[in-house]
Protein backbone atom coordinates (compact mmCIF):
# COMPACT_ATOMS: atom_id res chain seq x y z
CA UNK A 1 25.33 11.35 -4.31
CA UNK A 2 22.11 9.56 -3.17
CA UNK A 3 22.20 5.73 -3.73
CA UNK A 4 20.32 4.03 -6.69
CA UNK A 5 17.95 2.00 -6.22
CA UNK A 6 15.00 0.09 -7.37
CA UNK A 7 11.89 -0.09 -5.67
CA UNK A 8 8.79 -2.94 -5.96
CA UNK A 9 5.96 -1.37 -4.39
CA UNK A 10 3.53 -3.65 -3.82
CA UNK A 11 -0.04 -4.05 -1.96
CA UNK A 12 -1.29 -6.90 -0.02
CA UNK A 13 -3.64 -10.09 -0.84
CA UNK A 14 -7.42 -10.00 -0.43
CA UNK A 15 -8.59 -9.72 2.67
CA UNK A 16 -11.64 -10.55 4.64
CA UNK A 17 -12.72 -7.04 4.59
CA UNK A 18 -12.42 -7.08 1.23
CA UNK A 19 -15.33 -9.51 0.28
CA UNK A 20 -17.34 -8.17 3.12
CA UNK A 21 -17.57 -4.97 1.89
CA UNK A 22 -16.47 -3.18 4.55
CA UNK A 23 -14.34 0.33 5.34
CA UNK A 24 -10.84 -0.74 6.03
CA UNK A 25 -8.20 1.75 5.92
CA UNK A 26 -6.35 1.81 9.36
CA UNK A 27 -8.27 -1.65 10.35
CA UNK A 28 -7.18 -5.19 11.20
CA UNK A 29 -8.43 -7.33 8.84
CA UNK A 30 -6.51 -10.71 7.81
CA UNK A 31 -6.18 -12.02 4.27
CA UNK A 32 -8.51 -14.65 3.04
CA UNK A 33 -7.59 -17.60 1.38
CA UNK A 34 -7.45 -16.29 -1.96
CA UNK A 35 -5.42 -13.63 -0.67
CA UNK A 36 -2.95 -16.27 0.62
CA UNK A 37 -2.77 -17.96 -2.74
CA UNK A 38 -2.05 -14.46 -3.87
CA UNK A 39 0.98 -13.70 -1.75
CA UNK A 40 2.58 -17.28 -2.73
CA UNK A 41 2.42 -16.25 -6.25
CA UNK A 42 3.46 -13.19 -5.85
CA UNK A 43 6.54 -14.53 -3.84
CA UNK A 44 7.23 -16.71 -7.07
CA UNK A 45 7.78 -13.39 -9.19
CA UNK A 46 9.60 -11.60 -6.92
CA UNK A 47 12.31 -14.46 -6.23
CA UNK A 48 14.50 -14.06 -9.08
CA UNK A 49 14.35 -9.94 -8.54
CA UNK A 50 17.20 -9.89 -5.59
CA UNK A 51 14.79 -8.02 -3.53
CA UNK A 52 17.04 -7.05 0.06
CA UNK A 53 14.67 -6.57 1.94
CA UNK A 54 10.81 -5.73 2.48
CA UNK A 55 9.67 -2.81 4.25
CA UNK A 56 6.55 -4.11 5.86
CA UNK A 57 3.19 -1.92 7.19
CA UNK A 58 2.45 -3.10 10.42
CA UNK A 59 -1.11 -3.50 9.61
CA UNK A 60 -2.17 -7.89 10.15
CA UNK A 61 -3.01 -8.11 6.03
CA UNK A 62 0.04 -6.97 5.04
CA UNK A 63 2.48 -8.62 7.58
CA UNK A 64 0.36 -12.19 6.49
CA UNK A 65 1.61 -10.84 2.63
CA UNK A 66 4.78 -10.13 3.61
CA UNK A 67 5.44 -13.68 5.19
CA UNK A 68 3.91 -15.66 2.47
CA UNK A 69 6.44 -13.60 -0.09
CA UNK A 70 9.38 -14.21 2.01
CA UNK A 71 9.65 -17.88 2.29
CA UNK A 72 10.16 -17.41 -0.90
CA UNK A 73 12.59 -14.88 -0.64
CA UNK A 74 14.12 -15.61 2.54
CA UNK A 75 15.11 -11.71 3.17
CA UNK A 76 14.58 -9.25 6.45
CA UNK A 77 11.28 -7.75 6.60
CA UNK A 78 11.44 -4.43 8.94
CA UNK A 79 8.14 -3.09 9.78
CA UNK A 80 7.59 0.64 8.99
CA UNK A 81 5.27 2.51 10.76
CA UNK A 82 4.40 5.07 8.15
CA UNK A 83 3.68 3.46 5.83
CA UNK A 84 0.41 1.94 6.86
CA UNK A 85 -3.06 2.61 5.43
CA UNK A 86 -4.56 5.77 5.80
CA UNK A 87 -7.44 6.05 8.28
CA UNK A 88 -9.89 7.42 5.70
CA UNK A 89 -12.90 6.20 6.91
CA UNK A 90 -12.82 7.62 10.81
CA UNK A 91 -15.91 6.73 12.59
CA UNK A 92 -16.89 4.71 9.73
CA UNK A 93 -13.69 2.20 9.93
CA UNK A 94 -14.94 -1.69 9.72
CA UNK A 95 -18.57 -0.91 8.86
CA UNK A 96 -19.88 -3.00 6.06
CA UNK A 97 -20.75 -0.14 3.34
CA UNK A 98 -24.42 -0.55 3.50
CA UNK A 99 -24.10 -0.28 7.55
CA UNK A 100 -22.45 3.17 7.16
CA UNK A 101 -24.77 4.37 4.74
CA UNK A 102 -27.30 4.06 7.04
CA UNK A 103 -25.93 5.33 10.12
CA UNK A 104 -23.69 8.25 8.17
CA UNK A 105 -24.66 9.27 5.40
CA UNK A 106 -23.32 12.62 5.74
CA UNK A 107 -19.92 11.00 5.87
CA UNK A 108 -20.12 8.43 2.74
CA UNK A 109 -21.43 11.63 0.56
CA UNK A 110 -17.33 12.98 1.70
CA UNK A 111 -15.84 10.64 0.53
CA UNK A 112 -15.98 11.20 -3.24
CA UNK A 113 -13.14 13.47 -2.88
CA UNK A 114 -10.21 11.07 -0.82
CA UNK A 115 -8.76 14.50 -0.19
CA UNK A 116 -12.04 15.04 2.47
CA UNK A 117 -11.66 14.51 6.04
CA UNK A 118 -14.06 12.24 7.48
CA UNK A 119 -14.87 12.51 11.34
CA UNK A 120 -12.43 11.19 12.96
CA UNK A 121 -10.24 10.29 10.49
CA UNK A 122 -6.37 11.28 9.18
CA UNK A 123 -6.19 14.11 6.68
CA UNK A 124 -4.81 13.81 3.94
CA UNK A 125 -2.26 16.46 4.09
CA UNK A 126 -0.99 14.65 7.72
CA UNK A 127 -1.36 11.00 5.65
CA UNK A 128 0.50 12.91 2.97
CA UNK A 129 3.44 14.39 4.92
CA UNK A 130 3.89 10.79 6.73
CA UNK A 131 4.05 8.59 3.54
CA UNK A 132 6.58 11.24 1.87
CA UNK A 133 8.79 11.03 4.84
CA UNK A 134 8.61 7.03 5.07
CA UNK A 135 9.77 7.23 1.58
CA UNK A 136 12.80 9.53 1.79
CA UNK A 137 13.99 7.53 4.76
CA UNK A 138 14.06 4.24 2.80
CA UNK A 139 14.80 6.03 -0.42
CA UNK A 140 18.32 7.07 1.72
CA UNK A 141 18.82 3.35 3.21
CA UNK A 142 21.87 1.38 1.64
CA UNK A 143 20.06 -1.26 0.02
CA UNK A 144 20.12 -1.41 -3.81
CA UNK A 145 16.84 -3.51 -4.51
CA UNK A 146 13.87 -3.20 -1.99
CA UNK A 147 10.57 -4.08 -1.55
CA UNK A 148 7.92 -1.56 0.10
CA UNK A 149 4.36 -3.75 1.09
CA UNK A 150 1.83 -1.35 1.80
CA UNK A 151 -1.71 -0.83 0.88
CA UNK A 152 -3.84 0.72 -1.88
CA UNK A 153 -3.62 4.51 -0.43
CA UNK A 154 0.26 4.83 0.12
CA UNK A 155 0.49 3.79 -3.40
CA UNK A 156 -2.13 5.94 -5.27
CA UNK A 157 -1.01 8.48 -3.15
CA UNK A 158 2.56 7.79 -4.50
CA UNK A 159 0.96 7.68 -8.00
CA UNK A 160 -0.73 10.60 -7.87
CA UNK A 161 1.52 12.95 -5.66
CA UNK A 162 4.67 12.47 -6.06
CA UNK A 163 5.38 10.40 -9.79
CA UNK A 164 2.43 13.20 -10.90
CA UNK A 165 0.88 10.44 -12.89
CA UNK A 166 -2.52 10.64 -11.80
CA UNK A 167 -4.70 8.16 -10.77
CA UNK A 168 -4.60 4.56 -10.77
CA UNK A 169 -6.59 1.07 -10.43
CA UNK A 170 -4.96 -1.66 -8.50
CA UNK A 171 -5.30 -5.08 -7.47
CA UNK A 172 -4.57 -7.11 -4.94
CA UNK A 173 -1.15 -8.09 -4.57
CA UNK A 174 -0.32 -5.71 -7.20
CA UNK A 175 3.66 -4.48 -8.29
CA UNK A 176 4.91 -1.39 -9.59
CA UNK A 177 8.61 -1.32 -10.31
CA UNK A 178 10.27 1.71 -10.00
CA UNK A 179 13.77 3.17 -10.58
CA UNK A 180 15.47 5.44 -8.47
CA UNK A 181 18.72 7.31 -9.66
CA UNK A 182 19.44 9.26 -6.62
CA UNK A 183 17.37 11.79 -7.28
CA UNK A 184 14.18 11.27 -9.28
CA UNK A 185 11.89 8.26 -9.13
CA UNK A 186 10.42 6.57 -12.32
CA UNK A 187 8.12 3.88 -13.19
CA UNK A 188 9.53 0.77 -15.09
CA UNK A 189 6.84 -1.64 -15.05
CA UNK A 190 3.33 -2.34 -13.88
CA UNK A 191 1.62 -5.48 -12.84
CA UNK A 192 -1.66 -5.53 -11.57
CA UNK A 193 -1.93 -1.24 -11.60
CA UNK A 194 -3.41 0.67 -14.35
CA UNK A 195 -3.63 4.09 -15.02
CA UNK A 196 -6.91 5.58 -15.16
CA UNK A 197 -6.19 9.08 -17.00
């Protein structure tokens, strides 16, 4: 028998890409200030949650999240690989929006559809396969309360793919709580994510 569990999934602060409206995805940014405020409170409602530790992307904004939460927390933070941002925007990555518009227009008209493979970017069946695999591995760790900080695609994707509840708005520094019986994962509450349909 698998191990229960429950999960916080959660996505970083603002970050300087953010307000400069640029392509992130598999892109160093850092948070902002607000962002930073963010994380702090964020690390204020996770305290009393016995959270055992945070399975960090390696990506700058949410490794800044991660250590704002945890002096609040005071827990180990591992950094995952796989479960960084997808590179959705290939050749486009760190242009400001109007920038890419400009130079590839082609490419901005793709991405409509996030299931679309821009040029030189990860598809989303490879993206796919990687998060799914991330998740079994910590889904089969021996840790009984966890937190996963990631971005905005690992979770919609997790939304979308694999709870089958379609798709999703969500914030920054955003929490979904889910439940995990050893076999099927469930959502148990929602703070800062909304369901679109």
């Amino acid at each position: 028998m698998k191990n229960k569990m429950k999960i916080y999934l959660i996505r970083h602060g603002q970050t300087t890409g953010d307000i400069e409206d640029r392509f992130g995805g598999d892109y160093e940014d850092h948070l902002t200030e607000e962002g930073e405020r963010q994380a702090v409170q964020l690390g204020e409602k996770l305290m009393s949650k016995g959270i055992e530790i945070i399975f960090c992307s390696p990506r700058v904004r949410a490794q800044e999240t991660a250590e704002l939460v945890n002096q609040k927390l005071n827990t180990e933070v591992k950094i995952t690989k796989d479960v960084r941002e997808r590179n959705h925007y290939g050749v486009m990555t760190g242009m400001t929006k109007e920038e890419a518009k400009e130079k590839y227009p082609d490419q901005v008209g793709l991405l409509h559809d996030t299931k679309n493979t821009i040029k030189g970017g990860e598809d989303y069946e490879s993206f796919g396969k990687r998060i799914k695999k991330s998740l079994d591995e910590i889904l089969d760790s021996n840790y009984q309360t966890i937190g996963v900080l990631t971005h905005g695609g690992p979770i919609r994707f997790i939304f979308r793919e694999i709870l089958k509840l379609g798709e999703i708005k969500i914030g920054d520094c955003a929490v979904a709580e889910l439940d995990y019986d050893g076999k099927d994962l469930r959502v148990i509450n929602l703070d800062g994510i909304e369901l679109t349909q």
